[in-house]
Protein backbone atom coordinates (compact mmCIF):
# COMPACT_ATOMS: atom_id res chain seq x y z
CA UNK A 1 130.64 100.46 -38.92
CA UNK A 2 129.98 102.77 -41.43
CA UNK A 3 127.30 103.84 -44.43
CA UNK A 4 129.60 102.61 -47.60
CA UNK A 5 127.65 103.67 -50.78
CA UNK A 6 126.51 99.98 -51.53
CA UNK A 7 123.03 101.26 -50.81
CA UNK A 8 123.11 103.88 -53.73
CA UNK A 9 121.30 102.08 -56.01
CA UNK A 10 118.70 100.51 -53.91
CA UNK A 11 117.54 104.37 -52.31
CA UNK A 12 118.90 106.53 -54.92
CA UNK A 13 118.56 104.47 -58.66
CA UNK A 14 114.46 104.91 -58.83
CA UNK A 15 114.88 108.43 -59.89
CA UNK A 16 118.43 108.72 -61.00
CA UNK A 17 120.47 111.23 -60.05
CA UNK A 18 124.29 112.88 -60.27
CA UNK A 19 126.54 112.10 -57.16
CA UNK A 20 130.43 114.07 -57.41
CA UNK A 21 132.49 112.99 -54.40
CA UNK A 22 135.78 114.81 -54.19
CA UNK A 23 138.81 114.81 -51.89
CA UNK A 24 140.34 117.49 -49.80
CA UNK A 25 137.39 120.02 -50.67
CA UNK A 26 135.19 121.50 -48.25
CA UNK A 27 131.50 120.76 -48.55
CA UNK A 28 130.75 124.87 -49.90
CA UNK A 29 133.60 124.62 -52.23
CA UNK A 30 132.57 122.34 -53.89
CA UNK A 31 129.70 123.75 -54.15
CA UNK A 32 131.37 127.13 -55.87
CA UNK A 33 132.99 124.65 -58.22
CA UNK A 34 130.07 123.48 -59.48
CA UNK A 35 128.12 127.04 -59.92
CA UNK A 36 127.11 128.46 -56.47
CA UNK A 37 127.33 132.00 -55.04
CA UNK A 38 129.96 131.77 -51.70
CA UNK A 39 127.59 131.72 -48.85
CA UNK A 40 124.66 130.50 -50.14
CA UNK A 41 124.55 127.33 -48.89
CA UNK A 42 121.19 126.65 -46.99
CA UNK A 43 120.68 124.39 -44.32
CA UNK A 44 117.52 122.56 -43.45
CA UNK A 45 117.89 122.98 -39.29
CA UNK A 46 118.64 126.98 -39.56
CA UNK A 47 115.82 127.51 -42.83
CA UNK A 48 112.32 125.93 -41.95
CA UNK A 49 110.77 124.65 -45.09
CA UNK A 50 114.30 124.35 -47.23
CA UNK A 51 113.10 120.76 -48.18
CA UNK A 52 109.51 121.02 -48.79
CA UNK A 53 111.28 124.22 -50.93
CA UNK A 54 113.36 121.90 -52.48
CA UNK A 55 112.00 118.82 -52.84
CA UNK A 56 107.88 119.79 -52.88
CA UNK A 57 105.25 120.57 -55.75
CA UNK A 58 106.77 123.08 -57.75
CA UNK A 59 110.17 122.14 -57.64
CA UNK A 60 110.91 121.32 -61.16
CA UNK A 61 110.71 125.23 -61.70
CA UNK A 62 113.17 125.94 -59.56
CA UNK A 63 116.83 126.87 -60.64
CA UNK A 64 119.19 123.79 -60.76
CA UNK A 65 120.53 123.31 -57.19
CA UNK A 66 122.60 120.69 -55.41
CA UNK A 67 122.60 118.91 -51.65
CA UNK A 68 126.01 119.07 -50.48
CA UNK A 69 127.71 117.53 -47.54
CA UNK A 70 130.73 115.87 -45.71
CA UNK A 71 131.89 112.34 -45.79
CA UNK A 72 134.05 110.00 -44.19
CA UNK A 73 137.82 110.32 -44.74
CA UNK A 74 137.68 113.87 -46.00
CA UNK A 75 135.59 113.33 -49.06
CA UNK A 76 132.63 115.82 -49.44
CA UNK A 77 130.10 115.12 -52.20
CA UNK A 78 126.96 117.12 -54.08
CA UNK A 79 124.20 115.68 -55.10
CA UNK A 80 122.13 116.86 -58.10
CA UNK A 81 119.60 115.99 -60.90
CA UNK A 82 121.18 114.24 -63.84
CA UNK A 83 120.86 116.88 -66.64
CA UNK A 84 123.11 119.10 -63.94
CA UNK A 85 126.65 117.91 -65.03
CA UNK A 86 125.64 118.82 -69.31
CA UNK A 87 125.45 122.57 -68.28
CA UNK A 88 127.77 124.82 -70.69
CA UNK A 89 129.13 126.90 -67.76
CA UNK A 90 130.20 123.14 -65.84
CA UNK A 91 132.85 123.40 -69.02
CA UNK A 92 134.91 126.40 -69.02
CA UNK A 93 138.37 126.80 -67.81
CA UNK A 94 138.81 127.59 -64.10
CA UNK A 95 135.65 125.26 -63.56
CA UNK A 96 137.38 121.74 -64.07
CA UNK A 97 137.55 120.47 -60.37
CA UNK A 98 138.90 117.09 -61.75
CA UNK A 99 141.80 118.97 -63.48
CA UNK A 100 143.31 119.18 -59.72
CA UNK A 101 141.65 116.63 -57.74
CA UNK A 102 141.04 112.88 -56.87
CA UNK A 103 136.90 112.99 -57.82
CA UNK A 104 134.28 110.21 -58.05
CA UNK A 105 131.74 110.70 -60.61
CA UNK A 106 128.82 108.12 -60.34
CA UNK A 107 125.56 108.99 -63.40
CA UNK A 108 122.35 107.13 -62.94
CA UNK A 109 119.72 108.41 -65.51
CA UNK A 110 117.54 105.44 -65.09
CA UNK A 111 117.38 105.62 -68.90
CA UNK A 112 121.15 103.97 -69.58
CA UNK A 113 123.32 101.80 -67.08
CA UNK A 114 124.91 103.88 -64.40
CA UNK A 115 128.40 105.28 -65.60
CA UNK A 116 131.16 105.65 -62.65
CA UNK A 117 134.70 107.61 -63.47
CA UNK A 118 137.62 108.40 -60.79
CA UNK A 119 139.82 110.83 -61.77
CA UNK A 120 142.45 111.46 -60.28
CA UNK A 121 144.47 115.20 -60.99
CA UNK A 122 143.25 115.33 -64.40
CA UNK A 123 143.73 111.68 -65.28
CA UNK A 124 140.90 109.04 -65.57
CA UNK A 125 142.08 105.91 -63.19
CA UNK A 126 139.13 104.03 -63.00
CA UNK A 127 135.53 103.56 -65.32
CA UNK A 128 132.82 101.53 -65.78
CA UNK A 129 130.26 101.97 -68.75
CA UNK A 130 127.58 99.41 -69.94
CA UNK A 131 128.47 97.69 -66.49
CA UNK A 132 131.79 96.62 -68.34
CA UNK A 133 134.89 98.34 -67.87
CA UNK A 134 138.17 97.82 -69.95
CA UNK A 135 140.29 98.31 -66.91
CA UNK A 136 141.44 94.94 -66.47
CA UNK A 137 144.04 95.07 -64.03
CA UNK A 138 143.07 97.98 -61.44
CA UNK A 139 142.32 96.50 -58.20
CA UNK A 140 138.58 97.66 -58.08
CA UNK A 141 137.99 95.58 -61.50
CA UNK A 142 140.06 92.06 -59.97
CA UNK A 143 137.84 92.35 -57.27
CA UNK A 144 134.59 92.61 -58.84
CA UNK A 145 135.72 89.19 -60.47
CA UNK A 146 136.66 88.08 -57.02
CA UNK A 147 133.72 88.72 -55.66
CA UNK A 148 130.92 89.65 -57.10
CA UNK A 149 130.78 87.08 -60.15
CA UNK A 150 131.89 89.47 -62.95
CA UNK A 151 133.59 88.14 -66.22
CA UNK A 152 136.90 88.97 -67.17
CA UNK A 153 137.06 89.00 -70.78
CA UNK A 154 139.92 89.67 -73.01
CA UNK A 155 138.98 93.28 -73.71
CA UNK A 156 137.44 93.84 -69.98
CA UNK A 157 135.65 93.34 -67.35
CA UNK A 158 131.86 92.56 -67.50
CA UNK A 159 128.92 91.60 -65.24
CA UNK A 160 127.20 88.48 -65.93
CA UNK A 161 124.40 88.93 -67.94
CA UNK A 162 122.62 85.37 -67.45
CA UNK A 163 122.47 86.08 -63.85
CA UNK A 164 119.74 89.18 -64.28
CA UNK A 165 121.38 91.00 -62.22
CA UNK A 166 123.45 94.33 -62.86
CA UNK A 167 125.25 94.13 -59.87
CA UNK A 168 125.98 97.94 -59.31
CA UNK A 169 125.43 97.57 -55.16
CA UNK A 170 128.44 94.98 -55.65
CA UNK A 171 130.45 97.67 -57.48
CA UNK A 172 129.83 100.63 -55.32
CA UNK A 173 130.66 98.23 -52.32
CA UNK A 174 134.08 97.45 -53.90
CA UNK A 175 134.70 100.96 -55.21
CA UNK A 176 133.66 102.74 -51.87
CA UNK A 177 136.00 99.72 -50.10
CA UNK A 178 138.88 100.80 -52.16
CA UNK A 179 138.49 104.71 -52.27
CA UNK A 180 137.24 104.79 -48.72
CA UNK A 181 134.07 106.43 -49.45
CA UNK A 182 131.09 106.18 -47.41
CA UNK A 183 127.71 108.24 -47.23
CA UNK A 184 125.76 109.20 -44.60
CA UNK A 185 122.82 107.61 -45.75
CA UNK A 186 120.00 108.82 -43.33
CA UNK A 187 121.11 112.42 -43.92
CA UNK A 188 120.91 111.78 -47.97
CA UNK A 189 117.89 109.84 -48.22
CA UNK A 190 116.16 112.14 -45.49
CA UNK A 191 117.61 115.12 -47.51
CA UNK A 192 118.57 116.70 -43.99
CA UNK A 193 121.83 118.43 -45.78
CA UNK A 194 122.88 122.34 -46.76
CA UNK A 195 120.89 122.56 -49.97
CA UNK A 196 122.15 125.49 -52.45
CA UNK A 197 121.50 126.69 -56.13
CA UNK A 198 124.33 126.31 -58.89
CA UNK A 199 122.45 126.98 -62.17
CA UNK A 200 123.89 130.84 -63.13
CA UNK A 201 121.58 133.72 -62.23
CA UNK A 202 122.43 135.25 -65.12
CA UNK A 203 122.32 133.36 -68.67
CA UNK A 204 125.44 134.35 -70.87
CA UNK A 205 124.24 133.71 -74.76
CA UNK A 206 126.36 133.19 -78.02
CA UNK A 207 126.41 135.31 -80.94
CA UNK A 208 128.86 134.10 -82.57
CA UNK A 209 130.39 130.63 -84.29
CA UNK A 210 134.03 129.18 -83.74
CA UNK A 211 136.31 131.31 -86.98
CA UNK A 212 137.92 128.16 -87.35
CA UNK A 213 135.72 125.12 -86.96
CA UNK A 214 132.46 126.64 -87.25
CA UNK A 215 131.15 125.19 -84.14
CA UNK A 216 128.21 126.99 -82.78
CA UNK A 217 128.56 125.96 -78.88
CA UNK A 218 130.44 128.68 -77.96
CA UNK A 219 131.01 128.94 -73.70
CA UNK A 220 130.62 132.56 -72.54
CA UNK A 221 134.06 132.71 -70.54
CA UNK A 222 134.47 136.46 -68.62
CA UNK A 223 132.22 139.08 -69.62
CA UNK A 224 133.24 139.69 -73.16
CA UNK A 225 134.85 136.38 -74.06
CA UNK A 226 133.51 133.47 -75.80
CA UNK A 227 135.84 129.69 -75.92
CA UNK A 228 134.91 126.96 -79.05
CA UNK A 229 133.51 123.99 -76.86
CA UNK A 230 136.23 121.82 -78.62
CA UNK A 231 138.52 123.94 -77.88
CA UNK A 232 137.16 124.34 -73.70
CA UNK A 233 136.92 120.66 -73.57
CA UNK A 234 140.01 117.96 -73.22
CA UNK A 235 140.77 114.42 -73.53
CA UNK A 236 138.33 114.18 -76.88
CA UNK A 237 140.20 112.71 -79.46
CA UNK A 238 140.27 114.74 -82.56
CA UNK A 239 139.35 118.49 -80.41
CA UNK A 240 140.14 120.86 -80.84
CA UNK A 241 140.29 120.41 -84.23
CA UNK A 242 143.88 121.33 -85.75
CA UNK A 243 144.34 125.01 -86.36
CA UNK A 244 141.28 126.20 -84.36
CA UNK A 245 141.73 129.18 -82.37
CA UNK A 246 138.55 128.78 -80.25
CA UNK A 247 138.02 131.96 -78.87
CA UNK A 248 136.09 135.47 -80.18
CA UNK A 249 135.28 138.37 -78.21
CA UNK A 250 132.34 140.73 -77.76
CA UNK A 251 129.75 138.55 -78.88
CA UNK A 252 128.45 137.70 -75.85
CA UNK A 253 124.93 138.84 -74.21
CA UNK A 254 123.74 138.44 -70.88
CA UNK A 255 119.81 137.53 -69.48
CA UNK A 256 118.41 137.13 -66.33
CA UNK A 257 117.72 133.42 -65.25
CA UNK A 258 114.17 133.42 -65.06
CA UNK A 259 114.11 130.75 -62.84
CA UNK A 260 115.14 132.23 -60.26
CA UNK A 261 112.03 134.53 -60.55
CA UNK A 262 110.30 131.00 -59.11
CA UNK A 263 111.74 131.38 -55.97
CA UNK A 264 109.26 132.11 -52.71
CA UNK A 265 110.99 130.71 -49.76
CA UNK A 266 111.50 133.65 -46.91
CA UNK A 267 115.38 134.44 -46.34
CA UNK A 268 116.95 132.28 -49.84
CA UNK A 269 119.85 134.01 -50.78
């Protein structure tokens, strides 16, 4: 018998949190992917007091960081505070893990229903939003109607909302069924996994605006290079905007992190 991820929301949803489960990754590559130095990773049996470092007073100062480990059926997974996956340097090219993998998203912010995607190289197969999704016809969504008394509608697939209950342990039963995903749950919700920090240690800053559109988000790419967010991010309807070339040069300027001036623990990388 195994963990599943049905118990997500009943250990993990108090506080929210990001979860990214991908296939065919190691646990530390994943890790690069989403920001960290190569060999950074730090474990709680080999560094006494990683997660009192982590996870104690004081923590909120710290530099964003993930817990990262294996699952079953050669999924790994990270996870990390919410605000984590909204990070400018998650979006530049070379950084899209879901451009070339099968990945699981699953977003609880505790302040809006929990969002899950699957992508799968590059395309999204499978999403729920507002506990609805408009996948009608994937086998995660017939099941949920199956099984765990959700509505199929004409322009979805919804959870009942007369019954009071949102019935997310329902859908990350189904979806971890399907997917074959499955958490080690003591390890997560014990936090005895390889913590590491992702957040850059040094902040690249804009100084310029897209030529073409205007936009001032510009992503430091390289050391002199700066990409139009529209023009860095795909699958938006309507970006890049026609015409736009998204990309100056020499405008950007680097700054030391100064969170990472927080950290005290004896031996962190």
């Amino acid at each position: 018998m195994t963990d599943g991820i049905a118990w997500l929301d009943d250990e993990l949803g108090r506080d929210g949190y990001s979860l990214t489960m991908v296939k065919g990754v190691t646990p530390e590559t994943l890790a690069g992917y989403l920001g960290a130095r190569p060999g950074t990773l730090l474990d709680p049996d080999s560094a006494p007091g990683v997660v009192e470092f982590f996870h104690g007073p004081g923590s909120s100062k710290l530099p964003d960081w993930a817990m990262v480990g294996e699952a079953a059926g050669g999924w790994s997974f990270a996870l990390e505070a919410p605000e984590a996956g909204h990070r400018d340097d998650r979006l530049a090219p070379g950084r899209d893990l879901r451009a070339r993998h099968t990945v699981v998203d699953i977003l609880d912010t505790t302040m809006d229903p929990p969002a899950v995607t699957v992508t799968v190289d590059g395309e999204t197969e499978w999403m729920m939003r507002e506990y609805g999704t408009g996948d009608v016809g994937h086998p995660v969504s017939r099941r949920l109607v199956a099984e765990a008394g959700f509505l199929a509608r004409p322009h979805g697939v919804f959870g009942d909302d007369a019954s009071g209950d949102t019935g997310m342990p329902d859908v990350y039963r189904v979806l971890g069924d399907h997917y074959g995903l499955s958490l080690p749950r003591a390890a997560v919700t014990r936090n005895r996994l390889p913590h590491v920090f992702t957040e850059p240690r040094t902040l690249l800053r804009a100084d310029a605006r897209c030529p073409a559109c205007g936009e001032t988000r510009m992503l430091p790419y390289g050391d002199d290079r700066l990409v139009c967010v529209y023009y860095g991010v795909r699958g938006i309807p309507g970006h890049p905007p026609p015409g736009c070339p998204g990309e100056v040069t020499d405008a950007v300027r680097g700054e030391p992190n100064p969170r990472y001036g927080n950290l005290r623990l004896p031996g962190a990388p």
